[in-house]
N, C-alpha and C. Protein backbone atom coordinates (compact mmCIF):
# COMPACT_ATOMS: atom_id res chain seq x y z
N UNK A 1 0.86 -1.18 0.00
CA UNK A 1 0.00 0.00 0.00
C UNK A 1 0.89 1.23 0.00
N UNK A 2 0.51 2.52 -0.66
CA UNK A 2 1.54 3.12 -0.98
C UNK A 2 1.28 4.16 0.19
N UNK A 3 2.35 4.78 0.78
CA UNK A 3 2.32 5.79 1.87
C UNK A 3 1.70 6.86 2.03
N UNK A 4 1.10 7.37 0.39
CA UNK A 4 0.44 8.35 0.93
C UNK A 4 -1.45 7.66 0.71
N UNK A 5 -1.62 6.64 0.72
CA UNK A 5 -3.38 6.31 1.33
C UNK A 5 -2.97 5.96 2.43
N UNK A 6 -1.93 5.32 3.42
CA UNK A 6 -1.89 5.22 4.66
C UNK A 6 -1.71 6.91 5.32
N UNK A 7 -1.25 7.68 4.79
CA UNK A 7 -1.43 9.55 5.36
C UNK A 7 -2.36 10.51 5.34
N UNK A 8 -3.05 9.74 3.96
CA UNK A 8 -4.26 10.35 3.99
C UNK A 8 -4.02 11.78 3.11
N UNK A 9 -2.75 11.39 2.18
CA UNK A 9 -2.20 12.45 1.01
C UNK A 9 -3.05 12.31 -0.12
N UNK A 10 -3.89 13.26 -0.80
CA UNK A 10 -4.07 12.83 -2.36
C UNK A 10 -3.50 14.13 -3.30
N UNK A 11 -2.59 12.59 -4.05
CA UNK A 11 -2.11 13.03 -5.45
C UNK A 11 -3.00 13.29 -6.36
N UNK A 12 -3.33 14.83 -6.84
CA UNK A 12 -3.57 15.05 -8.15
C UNK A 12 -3.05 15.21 -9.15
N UNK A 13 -3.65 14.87 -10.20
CA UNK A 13 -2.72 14.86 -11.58
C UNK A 13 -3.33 15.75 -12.65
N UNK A 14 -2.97 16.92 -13.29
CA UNK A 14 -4.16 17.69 -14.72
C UNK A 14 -3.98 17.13 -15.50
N UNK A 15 -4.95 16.55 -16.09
CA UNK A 15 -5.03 16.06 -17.66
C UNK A 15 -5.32 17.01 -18.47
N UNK A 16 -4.11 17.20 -19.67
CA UNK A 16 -4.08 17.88 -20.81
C UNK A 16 -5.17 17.44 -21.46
N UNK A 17 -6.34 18.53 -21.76
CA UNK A 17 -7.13 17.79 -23.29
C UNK A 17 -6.42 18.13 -23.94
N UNK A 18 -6.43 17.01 -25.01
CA UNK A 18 -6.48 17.21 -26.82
C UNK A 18 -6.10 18.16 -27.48
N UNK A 19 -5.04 17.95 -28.09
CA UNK A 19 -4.90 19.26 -28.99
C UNK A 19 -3.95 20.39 -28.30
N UNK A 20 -3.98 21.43 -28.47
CA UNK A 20 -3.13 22.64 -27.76
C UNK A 20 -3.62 23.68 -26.49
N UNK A 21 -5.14 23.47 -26.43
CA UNK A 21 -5.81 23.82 -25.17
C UNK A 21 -5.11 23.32 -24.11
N UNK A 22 -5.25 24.61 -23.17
CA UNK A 22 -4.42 24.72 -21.77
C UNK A 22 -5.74 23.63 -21.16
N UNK A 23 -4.88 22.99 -19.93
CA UNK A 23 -5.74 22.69 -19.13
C UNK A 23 -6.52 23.37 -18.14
N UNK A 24 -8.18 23.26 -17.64
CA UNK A 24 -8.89 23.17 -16.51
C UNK A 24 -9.09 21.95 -15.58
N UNK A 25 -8.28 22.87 -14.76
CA UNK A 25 -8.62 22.17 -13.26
C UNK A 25 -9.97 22.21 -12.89
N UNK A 26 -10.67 21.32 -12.79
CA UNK A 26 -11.72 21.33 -11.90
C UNK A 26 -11.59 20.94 -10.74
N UNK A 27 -10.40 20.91 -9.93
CA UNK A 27 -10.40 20.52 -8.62
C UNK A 27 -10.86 21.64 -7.70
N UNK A 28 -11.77 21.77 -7.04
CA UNK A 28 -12.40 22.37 -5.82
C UNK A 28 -11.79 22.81 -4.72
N UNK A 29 -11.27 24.18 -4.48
CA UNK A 29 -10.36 24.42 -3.27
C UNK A 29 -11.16 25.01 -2.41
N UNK A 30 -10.85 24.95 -1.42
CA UNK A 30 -11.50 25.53 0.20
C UNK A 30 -12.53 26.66 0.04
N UNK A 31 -11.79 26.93 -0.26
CA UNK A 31 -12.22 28.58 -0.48
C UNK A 31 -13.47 28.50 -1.25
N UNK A 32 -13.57 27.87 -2.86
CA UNK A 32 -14.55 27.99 -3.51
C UNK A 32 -16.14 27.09 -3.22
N UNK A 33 -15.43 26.46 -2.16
CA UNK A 33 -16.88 25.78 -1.63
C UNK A 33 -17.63 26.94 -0.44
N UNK A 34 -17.36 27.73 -0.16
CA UNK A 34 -17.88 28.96 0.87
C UNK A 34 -17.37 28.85 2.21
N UNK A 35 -17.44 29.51 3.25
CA UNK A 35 -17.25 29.20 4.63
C UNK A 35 -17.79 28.10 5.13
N UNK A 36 -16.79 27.57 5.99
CA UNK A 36 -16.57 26.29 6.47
C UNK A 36 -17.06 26.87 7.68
N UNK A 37 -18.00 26.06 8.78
CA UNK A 37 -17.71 26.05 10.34
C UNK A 37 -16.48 25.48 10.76
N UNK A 38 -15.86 25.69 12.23
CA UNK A 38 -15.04 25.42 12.29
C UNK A 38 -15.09 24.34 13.60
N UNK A 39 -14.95 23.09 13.13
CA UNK A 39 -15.54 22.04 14.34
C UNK A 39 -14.23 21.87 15.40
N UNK A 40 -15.00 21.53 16.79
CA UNK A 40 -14.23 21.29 17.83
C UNK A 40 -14.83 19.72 18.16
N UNK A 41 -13.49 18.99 17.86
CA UNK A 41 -14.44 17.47 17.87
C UNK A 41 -13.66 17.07 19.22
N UNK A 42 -14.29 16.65 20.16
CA UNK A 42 -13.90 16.16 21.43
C UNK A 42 -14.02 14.90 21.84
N UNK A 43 -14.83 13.73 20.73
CA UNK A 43 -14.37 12.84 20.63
C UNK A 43 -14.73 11.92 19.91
N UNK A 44 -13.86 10.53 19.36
CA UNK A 44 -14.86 9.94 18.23
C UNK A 44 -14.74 8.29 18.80
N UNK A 45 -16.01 8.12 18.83
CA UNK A 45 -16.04 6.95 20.15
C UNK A 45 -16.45 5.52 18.71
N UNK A 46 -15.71 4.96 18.04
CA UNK A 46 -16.09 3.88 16.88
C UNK A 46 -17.56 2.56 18.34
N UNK A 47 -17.90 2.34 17.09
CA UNK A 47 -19.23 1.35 17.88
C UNK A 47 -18.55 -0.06 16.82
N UNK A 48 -17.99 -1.49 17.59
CA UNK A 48 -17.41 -2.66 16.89
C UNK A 48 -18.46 -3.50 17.71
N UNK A 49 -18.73 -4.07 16.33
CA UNK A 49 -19.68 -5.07 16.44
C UNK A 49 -19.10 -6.74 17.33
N UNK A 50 -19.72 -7.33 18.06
CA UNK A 50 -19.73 -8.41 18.65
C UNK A 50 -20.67 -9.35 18.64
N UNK A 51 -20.33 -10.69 18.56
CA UNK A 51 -20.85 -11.63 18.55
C UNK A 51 -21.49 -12.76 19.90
N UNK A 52 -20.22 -12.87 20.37
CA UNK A 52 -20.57 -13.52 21.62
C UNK A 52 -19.51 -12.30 22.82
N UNK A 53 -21.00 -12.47 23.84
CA UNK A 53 -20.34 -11.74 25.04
C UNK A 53 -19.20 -11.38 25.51
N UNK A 54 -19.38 -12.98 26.15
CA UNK A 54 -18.24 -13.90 26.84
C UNK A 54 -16.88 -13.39 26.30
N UNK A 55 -16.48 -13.69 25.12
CA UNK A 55 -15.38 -13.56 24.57
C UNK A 55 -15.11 -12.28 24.23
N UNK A 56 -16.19 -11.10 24.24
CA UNK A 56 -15.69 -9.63 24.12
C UNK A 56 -15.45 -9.20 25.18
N UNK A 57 -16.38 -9.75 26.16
CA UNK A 57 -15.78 -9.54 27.65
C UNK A 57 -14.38 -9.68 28.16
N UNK A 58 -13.95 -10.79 27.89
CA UNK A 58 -12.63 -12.12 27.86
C UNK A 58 -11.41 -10.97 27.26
N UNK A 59 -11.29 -10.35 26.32
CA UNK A 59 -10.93 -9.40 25.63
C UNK A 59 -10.98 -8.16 25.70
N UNK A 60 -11.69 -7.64 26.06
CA UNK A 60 -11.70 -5.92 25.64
C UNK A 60 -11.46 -5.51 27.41
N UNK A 61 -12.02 -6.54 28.79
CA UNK A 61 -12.01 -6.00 29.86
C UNK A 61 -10.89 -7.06 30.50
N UNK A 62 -11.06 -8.42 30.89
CA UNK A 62 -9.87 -8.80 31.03
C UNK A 62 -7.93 -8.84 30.66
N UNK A 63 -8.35 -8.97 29.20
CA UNK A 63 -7.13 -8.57 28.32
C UNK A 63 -6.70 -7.36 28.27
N UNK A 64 -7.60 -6.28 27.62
CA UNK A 64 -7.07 -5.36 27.37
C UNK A 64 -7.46 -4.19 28.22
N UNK A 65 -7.65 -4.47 29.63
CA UNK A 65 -8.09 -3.72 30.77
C UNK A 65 -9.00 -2.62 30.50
N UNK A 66 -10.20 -2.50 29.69
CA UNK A 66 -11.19 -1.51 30.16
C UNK A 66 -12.34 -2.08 31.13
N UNK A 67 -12.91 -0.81 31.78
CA UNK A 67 -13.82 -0.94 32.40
C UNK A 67 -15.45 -0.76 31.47
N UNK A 68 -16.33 -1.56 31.99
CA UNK A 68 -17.33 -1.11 31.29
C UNK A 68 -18.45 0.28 32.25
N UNK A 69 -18.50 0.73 31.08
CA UNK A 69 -19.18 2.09 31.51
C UNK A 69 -20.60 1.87 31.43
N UNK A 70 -21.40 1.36 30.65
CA UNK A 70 -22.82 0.78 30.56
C UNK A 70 -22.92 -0.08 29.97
N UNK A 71 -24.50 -0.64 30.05
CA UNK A 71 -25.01 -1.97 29.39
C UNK A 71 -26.36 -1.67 29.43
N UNK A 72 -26.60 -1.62 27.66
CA UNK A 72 -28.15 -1.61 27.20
C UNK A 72 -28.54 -2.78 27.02
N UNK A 73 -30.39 -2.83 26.97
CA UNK A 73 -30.61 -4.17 26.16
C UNK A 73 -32.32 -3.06 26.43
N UNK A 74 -32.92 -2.98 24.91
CA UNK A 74 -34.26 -2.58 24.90
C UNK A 74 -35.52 -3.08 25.69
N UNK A 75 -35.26 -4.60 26.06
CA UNK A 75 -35.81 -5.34 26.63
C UNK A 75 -34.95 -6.88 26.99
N UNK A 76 -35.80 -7.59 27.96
CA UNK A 76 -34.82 -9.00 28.12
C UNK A 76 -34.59 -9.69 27.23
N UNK A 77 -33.47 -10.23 26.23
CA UNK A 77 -33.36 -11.20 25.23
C UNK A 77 -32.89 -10.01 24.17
N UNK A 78 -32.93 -8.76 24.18
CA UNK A 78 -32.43 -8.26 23.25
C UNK A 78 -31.00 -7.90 23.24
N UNK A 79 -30.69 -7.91 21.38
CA UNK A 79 -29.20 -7.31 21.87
C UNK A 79 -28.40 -6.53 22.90
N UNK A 80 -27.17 -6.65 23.23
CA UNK A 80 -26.63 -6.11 24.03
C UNK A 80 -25.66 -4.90 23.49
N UNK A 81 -25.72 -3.65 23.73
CA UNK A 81 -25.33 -2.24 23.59
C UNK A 81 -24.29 -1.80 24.50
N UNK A 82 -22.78 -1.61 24.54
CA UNK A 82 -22.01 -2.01 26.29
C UNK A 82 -21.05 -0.54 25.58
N UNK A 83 -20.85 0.55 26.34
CA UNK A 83 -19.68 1.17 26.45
C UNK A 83 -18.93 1.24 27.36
N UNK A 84 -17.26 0.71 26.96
CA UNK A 84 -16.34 0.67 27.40
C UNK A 84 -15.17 1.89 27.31
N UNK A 85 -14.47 1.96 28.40
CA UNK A 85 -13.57 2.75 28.05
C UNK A 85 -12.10 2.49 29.10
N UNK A 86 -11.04 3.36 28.66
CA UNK A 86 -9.69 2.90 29.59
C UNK A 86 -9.16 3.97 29.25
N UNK A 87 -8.63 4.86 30.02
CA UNK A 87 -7.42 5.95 29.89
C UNK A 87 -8.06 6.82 28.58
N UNK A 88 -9.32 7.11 28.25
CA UNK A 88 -9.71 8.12 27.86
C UNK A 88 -10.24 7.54 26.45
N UNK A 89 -9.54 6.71 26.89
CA UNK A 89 -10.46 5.94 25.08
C UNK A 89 -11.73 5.37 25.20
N UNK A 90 -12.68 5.38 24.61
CA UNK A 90 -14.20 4.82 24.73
C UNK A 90 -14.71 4.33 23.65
N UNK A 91 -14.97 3.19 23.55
CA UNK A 91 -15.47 2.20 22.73
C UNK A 91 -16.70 1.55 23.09
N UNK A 92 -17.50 1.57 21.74
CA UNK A 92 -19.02 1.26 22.35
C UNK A 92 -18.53 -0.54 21.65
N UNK A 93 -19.30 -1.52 22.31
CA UNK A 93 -19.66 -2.78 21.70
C UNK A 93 -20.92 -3.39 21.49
N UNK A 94 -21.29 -3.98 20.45
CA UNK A 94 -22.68 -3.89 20.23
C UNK A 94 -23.13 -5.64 19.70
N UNK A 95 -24.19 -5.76 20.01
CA UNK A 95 -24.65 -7.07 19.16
C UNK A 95 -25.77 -6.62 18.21
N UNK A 96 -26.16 -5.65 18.06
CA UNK A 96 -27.52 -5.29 17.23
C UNK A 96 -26.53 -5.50 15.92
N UNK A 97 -27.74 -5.91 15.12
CA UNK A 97 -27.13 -6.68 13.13
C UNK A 97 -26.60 -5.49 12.88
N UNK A 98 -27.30 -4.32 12.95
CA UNK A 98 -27.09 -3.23 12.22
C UNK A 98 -25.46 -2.13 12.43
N UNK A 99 -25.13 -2.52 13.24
CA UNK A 99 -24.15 -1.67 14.32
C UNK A 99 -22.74 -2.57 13.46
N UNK A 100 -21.98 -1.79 12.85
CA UNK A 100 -20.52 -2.20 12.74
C UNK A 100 -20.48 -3.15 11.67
N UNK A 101 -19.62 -3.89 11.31
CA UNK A 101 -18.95 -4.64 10.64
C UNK A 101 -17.55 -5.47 10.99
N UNK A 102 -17.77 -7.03 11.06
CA UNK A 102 -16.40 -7.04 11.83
C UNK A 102 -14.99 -7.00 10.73
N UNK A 103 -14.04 -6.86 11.27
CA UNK A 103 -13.04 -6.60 10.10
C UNK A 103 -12.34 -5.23 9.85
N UNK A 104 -13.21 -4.75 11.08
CA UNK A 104 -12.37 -3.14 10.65
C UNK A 104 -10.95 -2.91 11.46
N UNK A 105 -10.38 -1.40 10.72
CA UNK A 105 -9.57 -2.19 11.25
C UNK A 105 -8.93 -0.01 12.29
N UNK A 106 -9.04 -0.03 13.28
CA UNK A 106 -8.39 1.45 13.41
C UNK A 106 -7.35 1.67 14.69
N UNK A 107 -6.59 2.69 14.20
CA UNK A 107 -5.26 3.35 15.07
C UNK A 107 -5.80 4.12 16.22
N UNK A 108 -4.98 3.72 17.29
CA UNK A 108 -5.54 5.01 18.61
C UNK A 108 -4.14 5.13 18.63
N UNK A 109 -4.05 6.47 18.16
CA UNK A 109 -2.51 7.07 18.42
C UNK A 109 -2.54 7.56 20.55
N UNK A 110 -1.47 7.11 20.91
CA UNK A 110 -1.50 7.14 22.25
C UNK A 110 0.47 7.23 22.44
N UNK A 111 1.03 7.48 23.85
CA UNK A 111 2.26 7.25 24.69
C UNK A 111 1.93 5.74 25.36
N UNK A 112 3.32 5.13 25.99
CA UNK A 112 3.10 4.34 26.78
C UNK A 112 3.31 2.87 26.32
N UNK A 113 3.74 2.55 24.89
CA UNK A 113 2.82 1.57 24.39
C UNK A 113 4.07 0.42 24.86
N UNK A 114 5.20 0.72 25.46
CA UNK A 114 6.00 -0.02 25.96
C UNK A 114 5.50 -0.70 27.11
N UNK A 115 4.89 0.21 27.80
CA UNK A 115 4.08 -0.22 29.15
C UNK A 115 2.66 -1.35 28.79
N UNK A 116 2.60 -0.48 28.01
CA UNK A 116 0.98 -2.02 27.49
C UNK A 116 1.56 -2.51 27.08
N UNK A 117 2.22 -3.46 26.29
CA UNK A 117 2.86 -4.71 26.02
C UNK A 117 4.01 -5.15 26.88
N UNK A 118 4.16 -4.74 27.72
CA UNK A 118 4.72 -5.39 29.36
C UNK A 118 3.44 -6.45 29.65
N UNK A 119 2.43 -5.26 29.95
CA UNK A 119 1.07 -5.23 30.45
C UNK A 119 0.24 -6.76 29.93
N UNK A 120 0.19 -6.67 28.80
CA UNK A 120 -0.28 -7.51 27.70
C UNK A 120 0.27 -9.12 28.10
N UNK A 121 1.78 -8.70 27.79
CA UNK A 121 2.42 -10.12 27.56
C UNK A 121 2.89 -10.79 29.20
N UNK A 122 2.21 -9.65 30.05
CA UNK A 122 2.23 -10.94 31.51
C UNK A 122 0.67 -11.17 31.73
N UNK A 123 -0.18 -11.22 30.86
CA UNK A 123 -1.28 -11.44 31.42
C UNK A 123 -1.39 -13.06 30.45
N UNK A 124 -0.71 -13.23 29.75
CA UNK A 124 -0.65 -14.58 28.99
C UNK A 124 -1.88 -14.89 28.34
N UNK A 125 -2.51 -14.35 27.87
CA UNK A 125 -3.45 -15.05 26.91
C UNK A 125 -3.42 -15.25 25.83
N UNK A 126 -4.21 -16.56 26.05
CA UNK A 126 -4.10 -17.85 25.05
C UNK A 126 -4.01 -17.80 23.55
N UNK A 127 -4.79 -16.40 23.35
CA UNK A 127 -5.08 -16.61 21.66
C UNK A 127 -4.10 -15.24 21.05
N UNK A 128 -3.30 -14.70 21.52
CA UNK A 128 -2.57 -13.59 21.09
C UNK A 128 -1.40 -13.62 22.43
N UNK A 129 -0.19 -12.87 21.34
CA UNK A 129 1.27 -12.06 22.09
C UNK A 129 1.68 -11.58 21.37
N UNK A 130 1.07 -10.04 21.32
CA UNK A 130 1.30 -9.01 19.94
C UNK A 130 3.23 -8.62 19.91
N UNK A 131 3.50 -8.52 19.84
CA UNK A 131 4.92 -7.31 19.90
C UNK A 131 4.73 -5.96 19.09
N UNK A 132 5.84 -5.47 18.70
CA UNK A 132 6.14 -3.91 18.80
C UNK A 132 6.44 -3.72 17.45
N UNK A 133 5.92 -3.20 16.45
CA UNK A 133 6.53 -2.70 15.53
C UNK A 133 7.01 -1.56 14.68
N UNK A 134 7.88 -1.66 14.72
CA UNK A 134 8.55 0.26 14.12
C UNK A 134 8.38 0.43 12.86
N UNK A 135 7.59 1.30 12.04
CA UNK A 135 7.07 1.80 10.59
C UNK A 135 7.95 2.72 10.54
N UNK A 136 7.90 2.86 8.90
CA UNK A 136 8.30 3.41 7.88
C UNK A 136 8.26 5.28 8.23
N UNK A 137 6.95 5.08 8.66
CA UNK A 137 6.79 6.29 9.09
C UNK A 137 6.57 7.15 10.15
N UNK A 138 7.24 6.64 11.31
CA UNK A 138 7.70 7.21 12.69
C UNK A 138 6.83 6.56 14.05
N UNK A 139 5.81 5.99 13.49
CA UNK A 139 6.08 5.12 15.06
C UNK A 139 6.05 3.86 15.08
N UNK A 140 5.80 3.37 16.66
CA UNK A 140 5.92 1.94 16.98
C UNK A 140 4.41 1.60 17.49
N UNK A 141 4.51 0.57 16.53
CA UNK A 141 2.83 -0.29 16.60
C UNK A 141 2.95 -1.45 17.07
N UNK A 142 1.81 -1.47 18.14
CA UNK A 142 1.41 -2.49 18.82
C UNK A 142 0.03 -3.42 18.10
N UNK A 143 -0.32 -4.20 17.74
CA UNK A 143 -1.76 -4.39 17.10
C UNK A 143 -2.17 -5.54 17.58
N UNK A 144 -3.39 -5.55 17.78
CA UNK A 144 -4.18 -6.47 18.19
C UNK A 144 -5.73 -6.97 17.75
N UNK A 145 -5.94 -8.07 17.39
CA UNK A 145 -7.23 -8.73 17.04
C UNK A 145 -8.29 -9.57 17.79
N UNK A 146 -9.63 -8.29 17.98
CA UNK A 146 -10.71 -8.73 19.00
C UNK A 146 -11.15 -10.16 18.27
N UNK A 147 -12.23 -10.66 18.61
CA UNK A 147 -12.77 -11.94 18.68
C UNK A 147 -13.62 -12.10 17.49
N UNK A 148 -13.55 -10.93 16.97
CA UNK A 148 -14.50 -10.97 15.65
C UNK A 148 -13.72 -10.38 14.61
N UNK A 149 -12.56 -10.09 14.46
CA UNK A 149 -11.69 -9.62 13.14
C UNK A 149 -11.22 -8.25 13.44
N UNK A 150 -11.64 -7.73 14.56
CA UNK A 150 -11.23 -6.28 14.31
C UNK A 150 -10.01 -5.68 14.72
N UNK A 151 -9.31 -4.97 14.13
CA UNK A 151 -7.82 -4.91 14.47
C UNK A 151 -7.95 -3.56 14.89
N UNK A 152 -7.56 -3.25 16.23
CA UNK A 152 -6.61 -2.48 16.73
C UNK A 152 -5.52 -2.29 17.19
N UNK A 153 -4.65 -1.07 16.55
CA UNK A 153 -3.16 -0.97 16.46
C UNK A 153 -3.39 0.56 17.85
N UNK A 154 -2.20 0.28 18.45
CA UNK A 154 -1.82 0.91 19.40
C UNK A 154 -0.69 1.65 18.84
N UNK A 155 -0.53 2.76 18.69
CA UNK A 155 0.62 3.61 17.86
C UNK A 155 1.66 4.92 18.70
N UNK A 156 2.55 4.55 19.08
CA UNK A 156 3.04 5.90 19.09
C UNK A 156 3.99 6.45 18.13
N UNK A 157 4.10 7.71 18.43
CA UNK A 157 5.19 8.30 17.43
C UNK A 157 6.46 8.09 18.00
N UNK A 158 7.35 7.96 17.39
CA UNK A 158 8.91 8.12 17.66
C UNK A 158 9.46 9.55 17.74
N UNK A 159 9.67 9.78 19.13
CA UNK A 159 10.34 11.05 19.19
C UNK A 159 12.04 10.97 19.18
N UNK A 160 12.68 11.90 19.25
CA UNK A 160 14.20 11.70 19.21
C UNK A 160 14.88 11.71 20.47
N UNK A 161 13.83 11.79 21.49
CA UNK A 161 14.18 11.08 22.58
C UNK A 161 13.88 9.59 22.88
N UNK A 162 12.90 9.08 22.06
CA UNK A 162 12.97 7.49 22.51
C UNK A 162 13.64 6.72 21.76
């Protein structure tokens, strides 16, 4: 995958028409779409879909130490709706059909990540022992896969002190 869809860079390119005509850009700059509001986003909490409890439980609060913050269910027998969170991160988990997709896959850029995989790899469980990996492009990733496909990578940046 090339580095700039992992940055979130896009390359444009002008295509010459035909002939000796200059090119038009039709690319759309800031400006010509009108005033923008200017958002203050304070936080973006992803909702990952689950299958069985037990094993998101087993995982997201044993393993990977959050606490759970609530637990819905519309009525008895209905799906279960659970937000979790740990050190400021908050993650909803859900069993409703509609909620998520498993397979996704996202970064929580964070410090520390030496300390969680201390953390991680003395708690010994059975189905994972992630390690550390240093990218191309300045930090060290930790990653890990919940019970239903979903990958989260633990990221910090490399400063020139570590």
């Amino acid at each position: 995958m090339p580095l700039s869809s992992i940055c979130g860079v896009v390359a444009t390119k002008k295509i010459r028409p035909a002939g000796n005509a200059p090119s038009r850009s039709k690319t759309k700059t800031s400006a010509s779409r009108g005033s923008r509001a200017k958002l203050v986003v304070t936080r973006v909490v992803p909702t990952l879909r689950m299958f069985d409890i037990a094993k998101a439980r087993e995982f997201y609060l044993d393993y990977l130490g959050f606490t759970v913050d609530f637990e819905h269910r519309f009525h008895d027998g209905a799906p279960l709706y659970m937000g979790i969170s740990r050190d400021g991160l908050v993650l909803h988990l859900s069993e409703h059909h509609g909620d998520g997709s498993p397979g996704v896959h996202f970064t929580i850029e964070m410090t520390g990540v030496d300390d969680l995989h201390r953390e991680l790899h003395a708690k010994n469980y059975r189905y994972m022992n992630p390690g550390i990996v240093k990218t191309e492009w300045g930090t060290r990733d930790l990653g890990v896969i919940d019970p239903v496909g979903n990958r989260l990578t633990f990221s910090e940046r490399i400063t020139k002190s570590s």
